[in-house]
Protein backbone atom coordinates (compact mmCIF):
# COMPACT_ATOMS: atom_id res chain seq x y z
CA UNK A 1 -109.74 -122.70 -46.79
CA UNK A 2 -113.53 -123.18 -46.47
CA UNK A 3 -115.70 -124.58 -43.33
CA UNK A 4 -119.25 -125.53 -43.23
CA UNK A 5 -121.72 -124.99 -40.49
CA UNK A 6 -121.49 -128.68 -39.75
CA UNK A 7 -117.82 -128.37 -38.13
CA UNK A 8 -116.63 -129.04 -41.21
CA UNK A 9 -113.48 -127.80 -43.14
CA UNK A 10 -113.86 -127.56 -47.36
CA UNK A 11 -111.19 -125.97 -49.72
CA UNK A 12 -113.01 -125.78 -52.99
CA UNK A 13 -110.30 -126.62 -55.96
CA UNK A 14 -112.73 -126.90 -58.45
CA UNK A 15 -116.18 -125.75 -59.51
CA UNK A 16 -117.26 -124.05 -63.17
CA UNK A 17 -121.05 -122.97 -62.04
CA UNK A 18 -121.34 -119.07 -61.25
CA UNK A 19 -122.43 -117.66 -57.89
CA UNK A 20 -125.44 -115.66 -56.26
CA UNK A 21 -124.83 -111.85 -57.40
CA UNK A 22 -122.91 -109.56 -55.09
CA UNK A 23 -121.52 -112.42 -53.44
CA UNK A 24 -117.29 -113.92 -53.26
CA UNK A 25 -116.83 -116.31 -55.94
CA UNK A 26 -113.72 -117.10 -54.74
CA UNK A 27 -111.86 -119.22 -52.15
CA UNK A 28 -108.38 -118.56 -52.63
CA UNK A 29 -108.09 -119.35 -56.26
CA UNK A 30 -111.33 -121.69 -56.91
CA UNK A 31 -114.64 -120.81 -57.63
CA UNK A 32 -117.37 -121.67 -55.07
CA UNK A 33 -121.00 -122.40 -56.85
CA UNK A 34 -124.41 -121.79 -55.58
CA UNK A 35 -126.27 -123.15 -53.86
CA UNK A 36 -123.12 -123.33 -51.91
CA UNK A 37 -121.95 -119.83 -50.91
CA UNK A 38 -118.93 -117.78 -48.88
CA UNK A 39 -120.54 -116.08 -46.11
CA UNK A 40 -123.83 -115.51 -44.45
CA UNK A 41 -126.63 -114.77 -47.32
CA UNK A 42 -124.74 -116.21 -50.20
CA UNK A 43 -125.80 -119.87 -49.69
CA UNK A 44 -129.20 -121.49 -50.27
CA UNK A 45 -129.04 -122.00 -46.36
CA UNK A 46 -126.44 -122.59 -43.86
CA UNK A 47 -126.04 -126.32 -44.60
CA UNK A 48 -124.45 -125.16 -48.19
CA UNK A 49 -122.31 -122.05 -46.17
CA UNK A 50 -119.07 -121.70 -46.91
CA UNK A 51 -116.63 -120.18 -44.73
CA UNK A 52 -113.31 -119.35 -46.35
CA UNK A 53 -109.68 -118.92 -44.49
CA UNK A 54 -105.97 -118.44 -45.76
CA UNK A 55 -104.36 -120.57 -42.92
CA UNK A 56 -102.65 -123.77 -44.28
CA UNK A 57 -104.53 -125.74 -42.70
CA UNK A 58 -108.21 -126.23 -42.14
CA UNK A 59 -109.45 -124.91 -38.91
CA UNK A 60 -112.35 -127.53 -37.92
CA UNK A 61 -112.09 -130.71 -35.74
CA UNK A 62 -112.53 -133.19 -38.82
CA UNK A 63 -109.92 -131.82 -40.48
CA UNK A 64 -111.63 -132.39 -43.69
CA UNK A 65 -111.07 -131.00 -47.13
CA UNK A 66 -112.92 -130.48 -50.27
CA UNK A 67 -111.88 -131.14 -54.01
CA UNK A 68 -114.16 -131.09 -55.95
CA UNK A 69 -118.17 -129.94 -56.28
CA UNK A 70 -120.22 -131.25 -58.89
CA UNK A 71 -124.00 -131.10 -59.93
CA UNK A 72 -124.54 -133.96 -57.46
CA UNK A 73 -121.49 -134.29 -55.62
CA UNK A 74 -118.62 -133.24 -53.33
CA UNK A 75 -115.87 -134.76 -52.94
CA UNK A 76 -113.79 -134.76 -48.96
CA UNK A 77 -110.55 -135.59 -47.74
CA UNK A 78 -110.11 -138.81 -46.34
CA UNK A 79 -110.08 -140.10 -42.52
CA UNK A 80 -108.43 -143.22 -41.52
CA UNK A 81 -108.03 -145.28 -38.15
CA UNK A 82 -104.66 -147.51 -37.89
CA UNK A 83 -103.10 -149.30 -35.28
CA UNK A 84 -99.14 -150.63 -34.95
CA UNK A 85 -97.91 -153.29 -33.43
CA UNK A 86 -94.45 -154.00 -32.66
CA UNK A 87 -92.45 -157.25 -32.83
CA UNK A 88 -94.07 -158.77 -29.59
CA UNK A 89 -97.60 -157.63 -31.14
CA UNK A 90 -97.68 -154.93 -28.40
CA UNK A 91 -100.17 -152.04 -29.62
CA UNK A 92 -97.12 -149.08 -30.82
CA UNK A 93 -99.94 -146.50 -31.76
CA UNK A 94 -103.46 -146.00 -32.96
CA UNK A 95 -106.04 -143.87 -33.83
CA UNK A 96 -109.70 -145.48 -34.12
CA UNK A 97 -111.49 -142.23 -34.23
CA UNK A 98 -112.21 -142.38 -38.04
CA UNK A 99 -116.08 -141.35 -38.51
CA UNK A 100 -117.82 -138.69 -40.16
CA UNK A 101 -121.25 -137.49 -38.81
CA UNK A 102 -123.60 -135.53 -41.74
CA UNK A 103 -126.90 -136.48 -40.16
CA UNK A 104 -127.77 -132.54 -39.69
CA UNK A 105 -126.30 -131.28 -43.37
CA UNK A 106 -127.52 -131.94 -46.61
CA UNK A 107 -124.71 -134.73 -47.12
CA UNK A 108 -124.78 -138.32 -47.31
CA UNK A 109 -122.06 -141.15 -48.13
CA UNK A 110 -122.21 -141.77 -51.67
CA UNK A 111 -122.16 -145.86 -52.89
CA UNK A 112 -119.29 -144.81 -54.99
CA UNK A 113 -117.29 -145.04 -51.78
CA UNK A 114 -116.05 -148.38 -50.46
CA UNK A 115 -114.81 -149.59 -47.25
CA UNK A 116 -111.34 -150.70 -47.36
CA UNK A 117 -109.25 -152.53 -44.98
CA UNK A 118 -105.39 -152.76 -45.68
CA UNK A 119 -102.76 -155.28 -43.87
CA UNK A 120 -102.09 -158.85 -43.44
CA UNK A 121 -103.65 -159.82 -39.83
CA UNK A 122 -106.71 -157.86 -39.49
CA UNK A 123 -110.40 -157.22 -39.47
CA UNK A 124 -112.32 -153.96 -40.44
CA UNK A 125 -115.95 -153.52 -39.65
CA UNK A 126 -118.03 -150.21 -40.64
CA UNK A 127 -121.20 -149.83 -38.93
CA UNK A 128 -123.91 -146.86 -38.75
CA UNK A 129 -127.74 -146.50 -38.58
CA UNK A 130 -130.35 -149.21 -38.55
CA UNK A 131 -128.01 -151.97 -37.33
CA UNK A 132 -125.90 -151.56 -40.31
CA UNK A 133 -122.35 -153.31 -40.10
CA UNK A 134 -120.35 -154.68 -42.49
CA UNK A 135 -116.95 -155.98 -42.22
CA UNK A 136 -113.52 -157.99 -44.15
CA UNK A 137 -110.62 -159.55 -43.17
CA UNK A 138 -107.59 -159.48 -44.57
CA UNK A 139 -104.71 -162.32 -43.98
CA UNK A 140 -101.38 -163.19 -45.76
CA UNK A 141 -98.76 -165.20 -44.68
CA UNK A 142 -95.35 -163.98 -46.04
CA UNK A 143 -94.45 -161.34 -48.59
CA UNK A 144 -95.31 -164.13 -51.34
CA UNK A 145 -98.99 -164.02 -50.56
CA UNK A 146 -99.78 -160.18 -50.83
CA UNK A 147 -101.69 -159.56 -53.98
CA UNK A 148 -99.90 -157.87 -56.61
CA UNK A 149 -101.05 -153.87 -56.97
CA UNK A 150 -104.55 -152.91 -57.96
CA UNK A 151 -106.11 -155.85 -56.35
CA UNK A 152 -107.61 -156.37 -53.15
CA UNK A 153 -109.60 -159.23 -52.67
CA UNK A 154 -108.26 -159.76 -49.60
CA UNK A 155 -104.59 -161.12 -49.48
CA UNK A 156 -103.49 -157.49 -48.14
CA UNK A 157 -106.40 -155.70 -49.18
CA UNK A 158 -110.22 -156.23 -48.98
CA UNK A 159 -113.27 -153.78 -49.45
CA UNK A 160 -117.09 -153.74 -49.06
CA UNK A 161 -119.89 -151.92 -50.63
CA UNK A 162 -121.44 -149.87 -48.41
CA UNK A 163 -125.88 -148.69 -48.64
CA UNK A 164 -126.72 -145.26 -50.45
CA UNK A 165 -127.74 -143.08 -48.10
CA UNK A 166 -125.73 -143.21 -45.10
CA UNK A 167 -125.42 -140.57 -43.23
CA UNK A 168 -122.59 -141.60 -40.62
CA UNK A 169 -120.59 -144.56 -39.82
CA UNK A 170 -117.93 -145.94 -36.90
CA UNK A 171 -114.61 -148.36 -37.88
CA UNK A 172 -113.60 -150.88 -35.95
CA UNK A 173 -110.52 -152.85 -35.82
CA UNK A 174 -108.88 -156.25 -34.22
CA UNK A 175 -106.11 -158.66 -34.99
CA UNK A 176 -105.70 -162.58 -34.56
CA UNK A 177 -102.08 -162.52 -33.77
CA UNK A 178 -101.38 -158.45 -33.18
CA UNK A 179 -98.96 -158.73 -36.39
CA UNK A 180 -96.51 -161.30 -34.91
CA UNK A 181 -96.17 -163.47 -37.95
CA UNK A 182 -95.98 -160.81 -40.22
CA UNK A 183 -94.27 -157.89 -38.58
CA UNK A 184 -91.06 -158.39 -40.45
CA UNK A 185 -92.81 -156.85 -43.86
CA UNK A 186 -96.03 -155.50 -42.12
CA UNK A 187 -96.52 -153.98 -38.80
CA UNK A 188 -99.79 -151.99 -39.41
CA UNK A 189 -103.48 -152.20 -40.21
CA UNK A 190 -105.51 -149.47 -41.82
CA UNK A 191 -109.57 -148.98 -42.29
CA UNK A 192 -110.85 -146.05 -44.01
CA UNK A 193 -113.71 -145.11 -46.05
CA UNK A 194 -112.95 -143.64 -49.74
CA UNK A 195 -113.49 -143.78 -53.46
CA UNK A 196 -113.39 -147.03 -55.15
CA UNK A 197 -111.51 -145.87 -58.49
CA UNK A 198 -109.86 -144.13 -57.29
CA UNK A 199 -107.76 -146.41 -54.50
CA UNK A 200 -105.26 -148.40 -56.35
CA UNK A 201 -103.52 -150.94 -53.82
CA UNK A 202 -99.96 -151.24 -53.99
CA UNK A 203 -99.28 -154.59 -52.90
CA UNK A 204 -95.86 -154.98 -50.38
CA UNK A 205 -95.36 -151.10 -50.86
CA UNK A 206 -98.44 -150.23 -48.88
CA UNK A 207 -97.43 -152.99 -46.18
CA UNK A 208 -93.89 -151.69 -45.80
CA UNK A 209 -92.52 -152.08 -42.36
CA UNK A 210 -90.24 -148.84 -43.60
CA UNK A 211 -93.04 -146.91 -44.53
CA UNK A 212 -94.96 -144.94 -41.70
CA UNK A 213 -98.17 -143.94 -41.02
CA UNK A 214 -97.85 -140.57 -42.01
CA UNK A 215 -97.04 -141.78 -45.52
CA UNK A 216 -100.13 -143.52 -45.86
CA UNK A 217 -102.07 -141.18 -44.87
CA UNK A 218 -101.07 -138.57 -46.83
CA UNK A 219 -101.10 -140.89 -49.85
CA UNK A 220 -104.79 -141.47 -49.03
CA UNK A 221 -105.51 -137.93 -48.15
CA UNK A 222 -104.07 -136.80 -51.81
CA UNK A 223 -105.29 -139.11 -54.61
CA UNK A 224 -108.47 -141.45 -52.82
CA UNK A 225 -111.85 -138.44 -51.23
CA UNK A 226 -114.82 -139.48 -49.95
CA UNK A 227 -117.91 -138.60 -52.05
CA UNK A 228 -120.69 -137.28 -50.90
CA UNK A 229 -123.97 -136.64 -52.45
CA UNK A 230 -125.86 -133.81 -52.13
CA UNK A 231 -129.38 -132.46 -51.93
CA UNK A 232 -131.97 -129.22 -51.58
CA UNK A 233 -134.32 -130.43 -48.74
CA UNK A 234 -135.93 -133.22 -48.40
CA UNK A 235 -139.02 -133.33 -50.71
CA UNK A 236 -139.53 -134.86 -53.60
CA UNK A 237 -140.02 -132.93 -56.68
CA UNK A 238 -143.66 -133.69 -56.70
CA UNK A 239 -143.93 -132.44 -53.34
CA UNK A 240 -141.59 -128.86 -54.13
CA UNK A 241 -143.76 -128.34 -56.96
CA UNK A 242 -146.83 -127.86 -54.68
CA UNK A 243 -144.93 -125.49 -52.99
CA UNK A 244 -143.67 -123.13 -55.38
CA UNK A 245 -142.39 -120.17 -52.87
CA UNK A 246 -140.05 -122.73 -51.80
CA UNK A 247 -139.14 -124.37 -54.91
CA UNK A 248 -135.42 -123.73 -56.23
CA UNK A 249 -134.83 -124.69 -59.74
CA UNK A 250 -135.12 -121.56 -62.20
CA UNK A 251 -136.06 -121.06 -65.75
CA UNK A 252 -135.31 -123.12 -68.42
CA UNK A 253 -134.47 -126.26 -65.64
CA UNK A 254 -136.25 -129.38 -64.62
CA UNK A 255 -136.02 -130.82 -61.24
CA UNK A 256 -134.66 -134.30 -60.20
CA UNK A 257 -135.04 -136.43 -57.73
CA UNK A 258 -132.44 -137.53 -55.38
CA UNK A 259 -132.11 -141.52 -55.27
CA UNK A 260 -130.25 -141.81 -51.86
CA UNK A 261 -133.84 -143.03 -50.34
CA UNK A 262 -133.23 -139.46 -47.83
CA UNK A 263 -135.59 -137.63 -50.09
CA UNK A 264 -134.50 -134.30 -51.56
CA UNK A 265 -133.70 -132.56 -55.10
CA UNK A 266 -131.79 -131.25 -57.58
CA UNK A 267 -132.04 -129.12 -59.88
CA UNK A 268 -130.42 -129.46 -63.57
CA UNK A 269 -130.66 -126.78 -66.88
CA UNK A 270 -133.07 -128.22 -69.71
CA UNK A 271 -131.50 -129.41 -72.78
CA UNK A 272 -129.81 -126.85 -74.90
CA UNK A 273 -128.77 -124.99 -71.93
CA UNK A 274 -126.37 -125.39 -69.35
CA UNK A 275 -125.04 -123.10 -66.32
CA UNK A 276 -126.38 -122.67 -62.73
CA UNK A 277 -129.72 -123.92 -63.00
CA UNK A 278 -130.54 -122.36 -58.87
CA UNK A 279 -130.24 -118.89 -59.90
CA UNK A 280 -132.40 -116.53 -61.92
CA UNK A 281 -131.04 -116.51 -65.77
CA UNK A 282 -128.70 -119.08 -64.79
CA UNK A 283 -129.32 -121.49 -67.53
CA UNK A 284 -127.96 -119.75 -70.72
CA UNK A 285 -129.00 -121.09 -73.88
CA UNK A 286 -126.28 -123.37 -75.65
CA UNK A 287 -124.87 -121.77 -79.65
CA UNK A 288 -124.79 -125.13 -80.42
CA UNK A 289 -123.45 -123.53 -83.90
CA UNK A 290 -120.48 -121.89 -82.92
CA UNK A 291 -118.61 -124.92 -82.63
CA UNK A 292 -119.37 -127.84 -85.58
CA UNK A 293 -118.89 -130.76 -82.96
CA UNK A 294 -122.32 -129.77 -81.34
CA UNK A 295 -124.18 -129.80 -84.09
CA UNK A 296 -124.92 -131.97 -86.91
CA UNK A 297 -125.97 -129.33 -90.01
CA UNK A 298 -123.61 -130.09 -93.33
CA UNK A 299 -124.10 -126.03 -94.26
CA UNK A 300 -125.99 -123.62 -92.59
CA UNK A 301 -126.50 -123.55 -88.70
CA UNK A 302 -129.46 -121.39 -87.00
CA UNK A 303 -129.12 -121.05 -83.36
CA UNK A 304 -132.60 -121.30 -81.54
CA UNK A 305 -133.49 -121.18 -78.01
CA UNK A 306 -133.15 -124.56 -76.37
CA UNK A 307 -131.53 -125.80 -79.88
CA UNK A 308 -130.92 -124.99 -83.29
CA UNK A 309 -131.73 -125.68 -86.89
CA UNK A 310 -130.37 -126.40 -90.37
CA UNK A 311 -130.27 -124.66 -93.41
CA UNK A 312 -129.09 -125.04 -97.13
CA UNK A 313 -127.99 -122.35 -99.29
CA UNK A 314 -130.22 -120.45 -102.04
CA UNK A 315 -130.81 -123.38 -104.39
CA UNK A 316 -129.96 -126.32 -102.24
CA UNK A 317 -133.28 -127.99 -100.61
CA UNK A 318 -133.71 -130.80 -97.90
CA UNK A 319 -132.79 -130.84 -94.35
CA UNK A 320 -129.07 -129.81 -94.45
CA UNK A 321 -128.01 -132.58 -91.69
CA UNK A 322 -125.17 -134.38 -91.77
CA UNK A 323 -127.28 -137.27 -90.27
CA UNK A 324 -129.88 -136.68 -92.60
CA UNK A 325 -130.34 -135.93 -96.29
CA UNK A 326 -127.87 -133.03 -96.51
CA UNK A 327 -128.49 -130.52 -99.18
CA UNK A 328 -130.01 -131.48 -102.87
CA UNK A 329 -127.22 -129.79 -105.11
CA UNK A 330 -128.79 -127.63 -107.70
CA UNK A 331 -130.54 -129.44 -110.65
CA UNK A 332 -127.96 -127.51 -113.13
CA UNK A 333 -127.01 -130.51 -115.58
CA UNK A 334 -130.18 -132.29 -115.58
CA UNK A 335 -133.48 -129.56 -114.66
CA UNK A 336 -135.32 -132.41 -115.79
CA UNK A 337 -135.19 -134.75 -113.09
CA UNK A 338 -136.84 -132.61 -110.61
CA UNK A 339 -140.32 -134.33 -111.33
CA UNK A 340 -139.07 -137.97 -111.07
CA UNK A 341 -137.70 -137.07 -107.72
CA UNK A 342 -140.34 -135.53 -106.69
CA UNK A 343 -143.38 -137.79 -108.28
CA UNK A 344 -141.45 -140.97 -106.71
CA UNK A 345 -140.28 -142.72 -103.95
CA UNK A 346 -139.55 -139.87 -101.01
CA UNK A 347 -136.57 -141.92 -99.95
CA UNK A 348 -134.34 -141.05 -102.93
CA UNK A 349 -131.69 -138.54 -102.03
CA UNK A 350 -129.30 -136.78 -103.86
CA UNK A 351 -126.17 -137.37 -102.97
CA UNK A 352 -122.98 -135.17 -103.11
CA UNK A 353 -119.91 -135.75 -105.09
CA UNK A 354 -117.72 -135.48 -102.62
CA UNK A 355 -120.14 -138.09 -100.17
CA UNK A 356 -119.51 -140.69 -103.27
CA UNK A 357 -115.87 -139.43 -103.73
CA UNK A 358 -115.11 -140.66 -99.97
CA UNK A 359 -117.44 -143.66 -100.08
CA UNK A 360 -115.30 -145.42 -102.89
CA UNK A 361 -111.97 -143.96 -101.59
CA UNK A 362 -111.45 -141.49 -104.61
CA UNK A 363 -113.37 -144.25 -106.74
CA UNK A 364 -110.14 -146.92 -106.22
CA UNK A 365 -109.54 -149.43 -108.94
CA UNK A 366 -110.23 -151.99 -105.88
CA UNK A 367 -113.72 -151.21 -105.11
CA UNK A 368 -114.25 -151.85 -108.79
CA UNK A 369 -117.37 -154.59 -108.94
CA UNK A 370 -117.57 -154.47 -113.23
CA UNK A 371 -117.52 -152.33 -115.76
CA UNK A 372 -120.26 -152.12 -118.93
CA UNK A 373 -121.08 -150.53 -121.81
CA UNK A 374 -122.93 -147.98 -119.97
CA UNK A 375 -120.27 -147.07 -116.92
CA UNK A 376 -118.00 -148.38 -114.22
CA UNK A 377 -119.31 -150.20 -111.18
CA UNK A 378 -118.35 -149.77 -107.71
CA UNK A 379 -118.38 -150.47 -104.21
CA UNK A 380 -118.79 -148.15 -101.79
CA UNK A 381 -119.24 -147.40 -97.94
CA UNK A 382 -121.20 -144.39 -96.80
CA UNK A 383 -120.65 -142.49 -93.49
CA UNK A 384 -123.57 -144.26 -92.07
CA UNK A 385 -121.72 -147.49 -92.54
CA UNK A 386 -124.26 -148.74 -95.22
CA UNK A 387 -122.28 -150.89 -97.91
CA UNK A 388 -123.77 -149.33 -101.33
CA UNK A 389 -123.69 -150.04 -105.08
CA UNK A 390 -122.43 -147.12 -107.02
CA UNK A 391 -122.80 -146.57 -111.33
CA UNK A 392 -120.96 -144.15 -112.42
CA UNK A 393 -122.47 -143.56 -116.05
CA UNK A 394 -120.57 -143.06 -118.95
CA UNK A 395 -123.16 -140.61 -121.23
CA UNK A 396 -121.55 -139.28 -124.24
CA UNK A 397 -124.85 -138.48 -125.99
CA UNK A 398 -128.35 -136.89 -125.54
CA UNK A 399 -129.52 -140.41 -126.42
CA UNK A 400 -127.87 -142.00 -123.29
CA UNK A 401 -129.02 -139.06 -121.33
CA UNK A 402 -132.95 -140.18 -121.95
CA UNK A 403 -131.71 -143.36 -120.58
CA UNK A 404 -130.15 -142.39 -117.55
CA UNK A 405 -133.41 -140.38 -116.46
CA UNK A 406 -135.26 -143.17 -117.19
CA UNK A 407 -133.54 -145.73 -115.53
CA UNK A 408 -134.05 -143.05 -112.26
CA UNK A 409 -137.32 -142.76 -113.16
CA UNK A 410 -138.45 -146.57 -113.39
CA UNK A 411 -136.45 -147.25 -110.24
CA UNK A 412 -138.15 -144.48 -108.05
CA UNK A 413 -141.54 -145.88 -109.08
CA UNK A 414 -140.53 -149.66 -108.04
CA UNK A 415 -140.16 -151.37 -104.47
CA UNK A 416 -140.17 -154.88 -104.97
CA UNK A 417 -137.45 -157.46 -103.41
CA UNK A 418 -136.33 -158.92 -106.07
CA UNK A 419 -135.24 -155.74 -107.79
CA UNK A 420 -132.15 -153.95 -106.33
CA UNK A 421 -133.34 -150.82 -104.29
CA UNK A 422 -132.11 -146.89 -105.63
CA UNK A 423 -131.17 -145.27 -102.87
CA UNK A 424 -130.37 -141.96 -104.77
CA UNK A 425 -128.25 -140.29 -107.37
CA UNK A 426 -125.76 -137.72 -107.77
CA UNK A 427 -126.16 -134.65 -110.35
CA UNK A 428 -123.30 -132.29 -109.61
CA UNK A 429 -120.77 -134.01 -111.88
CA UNK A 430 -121.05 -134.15 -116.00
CA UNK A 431 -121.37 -137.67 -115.45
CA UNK A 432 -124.28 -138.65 -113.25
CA UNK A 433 -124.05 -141.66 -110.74
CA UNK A 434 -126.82 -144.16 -109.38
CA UNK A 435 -126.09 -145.42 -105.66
CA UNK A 436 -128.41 -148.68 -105.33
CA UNK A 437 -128.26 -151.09 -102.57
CA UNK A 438 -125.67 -153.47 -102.21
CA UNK A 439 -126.22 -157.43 -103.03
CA UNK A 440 -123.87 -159.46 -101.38
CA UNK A 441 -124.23 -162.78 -102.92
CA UNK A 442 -122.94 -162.66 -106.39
CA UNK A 443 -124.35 -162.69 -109.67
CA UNK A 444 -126.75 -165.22 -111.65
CA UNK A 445 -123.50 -165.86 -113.98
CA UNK A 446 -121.56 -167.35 -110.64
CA UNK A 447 -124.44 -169.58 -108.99
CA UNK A 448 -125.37 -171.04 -112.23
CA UNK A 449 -121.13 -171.38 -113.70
CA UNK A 450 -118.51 -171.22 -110.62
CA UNK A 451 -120.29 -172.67 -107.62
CA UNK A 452 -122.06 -176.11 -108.61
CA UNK A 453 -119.60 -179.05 -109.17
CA UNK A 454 -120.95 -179.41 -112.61
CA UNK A 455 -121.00 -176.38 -114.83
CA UNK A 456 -124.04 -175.39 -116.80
CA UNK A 457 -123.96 -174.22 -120.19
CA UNK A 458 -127.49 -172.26 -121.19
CA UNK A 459 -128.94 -171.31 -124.58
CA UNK A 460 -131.66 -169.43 -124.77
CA UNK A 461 -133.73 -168.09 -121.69
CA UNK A 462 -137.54 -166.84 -122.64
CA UNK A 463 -139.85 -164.99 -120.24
CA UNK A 464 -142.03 -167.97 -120.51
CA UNK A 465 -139.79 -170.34 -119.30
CA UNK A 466 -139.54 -168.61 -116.16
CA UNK A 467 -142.13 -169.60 -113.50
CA UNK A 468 -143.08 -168.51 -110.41
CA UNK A 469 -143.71 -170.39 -106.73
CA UNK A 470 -144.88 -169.70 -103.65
CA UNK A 471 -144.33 -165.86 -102.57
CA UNK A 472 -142.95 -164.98 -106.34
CA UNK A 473 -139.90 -167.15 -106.35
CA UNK A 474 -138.77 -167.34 -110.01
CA UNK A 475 -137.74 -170.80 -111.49
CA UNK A 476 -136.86 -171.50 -115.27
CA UNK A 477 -137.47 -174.50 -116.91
CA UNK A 478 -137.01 -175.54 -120.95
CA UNK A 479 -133.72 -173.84 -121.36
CA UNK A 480 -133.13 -174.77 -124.53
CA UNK A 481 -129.16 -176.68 -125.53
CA UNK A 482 -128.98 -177.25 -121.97
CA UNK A 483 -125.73 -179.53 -121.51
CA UNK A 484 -124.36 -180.65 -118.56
CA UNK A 485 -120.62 -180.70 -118.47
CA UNK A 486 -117.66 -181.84 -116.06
């Protein structure tokens, strides 16, 4: 078990962050993290002191144990006040005393906690510093009426928020009718402070007239803490910084401010690191390349202080990201494309087979958009979600080769909106591809044939029958044999 200097008792069940050197990292089987501490001299100061036992039970008045410690949080066993009535609404038992006082530790109530009053004829008020009371009824009139479990909104179960910030609080009870009209199915009323998530309200189970206290509490006491926050001091970080032979957060760590209104810090490890930002070293650097889900290279990784960087193999350029433009395969089929690519538009990237294998699903006869003389063409989705055009070419001869390098090396040289957009090729296959941008819309063929009500049968277009409007918008006029035809 574990006690503070406040009274009261922790076990730690959980904690990942290393300790000050030479001192117990242990309370029974958990680790305990600085700037808390076991003992005199292993805690930033006695308000973070630890004191560890093997008794069952804690040995402090609040009875009060801990779960969990987190960069800005701890996490208590609950207290509750009840009080039973029986059939002739005669008080049975009760136990009012449910308050925590953390006005000379480092604690405050977290807002993640609510105040929660269960039962059928009662009303809970909480109430602490600077007049501040809140309070809820809760009322129900026959087993009917409870809510079902997981809500309370006040048929059986009510809560309020409570400030950030407080440091203690009081609960109060009363009843209308001391549980006379609703002692057959609920004799009790609870109040209690704790964790909104993680209260669920069971509806009639919780109300049980065959359940007894004990059961609730220990239901309470084992799946719904109180949080606390947490804090070094009570400057700002502003304020610590101007007093450096005081300030706590080590190397490669930032300080933040605490946003309970108490003032205060904490200290957390700069990106790229992580660890125990209080103590010296205690931020290790991050090998964000040992494992592939923290980094983003496609196929060399280079671990850096503070972060890393990407690489390509010997004859692959680019940035080698996966988010990026990957690694430019080796110019091996077509050497000659390397000043096109590099005289044009910056944007064009080489893609990879395999990126243009997945983005057509193994080049599926149903992302098919037409075939030519010149290739197959086909839809395709890259991993960025982008909806592409892809041309697979069909070269057979040095001739069509001249063609396909100068179809890249028109399109690199030309950004205009009414010409489809070449996002890039791909040169590791035989047969090079063209990925362009995708146009939704259809064709010329189907806006002029499929879509009117009357078709339209054109002869012969020339480029001097097309004009141009306002901001370049082409129109045609004298198309010669034009027919109009049902």
């Amino acid at each position: 078990m574990a006690q503070t200097n406040a009274n009261t008792t922790y076990t730690i069940t959980k904690g990942t962050n290393v300790t000050k050197p030479g001192c117990p990292k242990q309370c029974g089987n958990v680790t305990v993290p600085y700037p808390f501490g076991i003992g005199s001299g292993c805690a930033f100061d006695s308000g973070f002191e630890i004191h560890c036992n093997n008794s069952e039970k804690p040995l402090t008045e609040n009875n009060l144990t801990v779960y969990d410690i987190s960069d800005a949080e701890l996490r208590i066993s609950n207290v509750f006040g009840w009080r039973c009535y029986n059939s002739t609404g005669a008080v049975i038992s009760e136990d009012m005393v449910s308050k925590i006082l953390l006005e000379s530790s480092p604690y405050s109530f977290s807002a993640l906690n609510r105040f929660i009053v269960v039962g059928c004829d009662d009303y809970g008020a909480i109430s602490g510093p600077n007049n501040f009371e809140y309070g809820c009824t809760v009322s129900c009139t026959s087993r009917e009426d409870v809510m079902k479990g997981g809500e309370c909104m006040g048929k059986g179960c009510c809560q309020k928020q409570i400030p950030k910030g407080l440091k203690y609080y009081n609960t109060t009870m009363s009843s209308t009718q001391n549980h006379t009209d609703v002692w057959s199915f609920n004799s009790c009323g609870y109040a209690f402070l704790g964790e909104a998530d993680r209260f669920h309200f069971q509806g009639l189970p919780d109300l049980g007239d065959d359940l007894t206290v004990d059961y609730f509490y220990e239901r309470l006491k084992a799946t719904v803490p109180i949080v606390l926050e947490w804090a070094i001091g009570n400057l700002s970080c502003a304020q610590a910084l101007e007093r450096l032979e005081d300030y706590v957060c080590r190397e490669n760590s930032h300080c933040v401010d605490s946003d309970t209104g108490l003032g205060g810090y904490r200290c957390s490890c700069n990106t790229g690191y992580h660890g125990n930002p209080y103590l010296n070293q205690g931020c290790q650097d991050i090998d964000e390349c040992a494992d592939p889900n923290t980094n983003s290279c496609e196929s060399i990784c280079i671990n850096i202080p503070g972060s890393y960087n990407c690489s390509c193999p010997d004859g692959y350029t680019d940035d080698g990201k996966k988010d990026g433009r990957g690694c430019i395969a080796p110019y091996c089929e077509f050497p000659w494309i390397n000043f096109s690519l590099e005289g044009g538009v910056e944007a064009t990237r080489i893609f990879t087979a395999e990126e243009l294998k997945k983005a057509t699903n193994n080049y599926a006869n149903d992302r098919i958009l037409g075939r030519g003389g010149n290739g197959i063409v086909y839809r395709g989705v890259l991993r960025d979600t982008r909806i592409v055009t892809i041309k697979k070419s069909r070269i057979v001869d040095e001739s069509q080769i001249e063609q396909f390098i100068n179809e890249v090396v028109i399109l690199t040289q030309i950004n205009h909106r009414n010409v489809v957009r070449l996002f890039g090729c791909c040169l590791e296959d035989e047969v090079p591809s063209l990925v362009y941008e995708y146009v939704s819309e259809g064709n010329l063929y189907e806006h002029i044939h499929n879509q009117p009500v009357e078709r339209v049968t054109k002869g012969t277009v020339e480029e001097s029958h097309v004009w141009q409007r306002n901001q370049a918008r082409p129109k045609t006029c004298f198309i010669m044999c034009l027919t109009l035809q049902q």
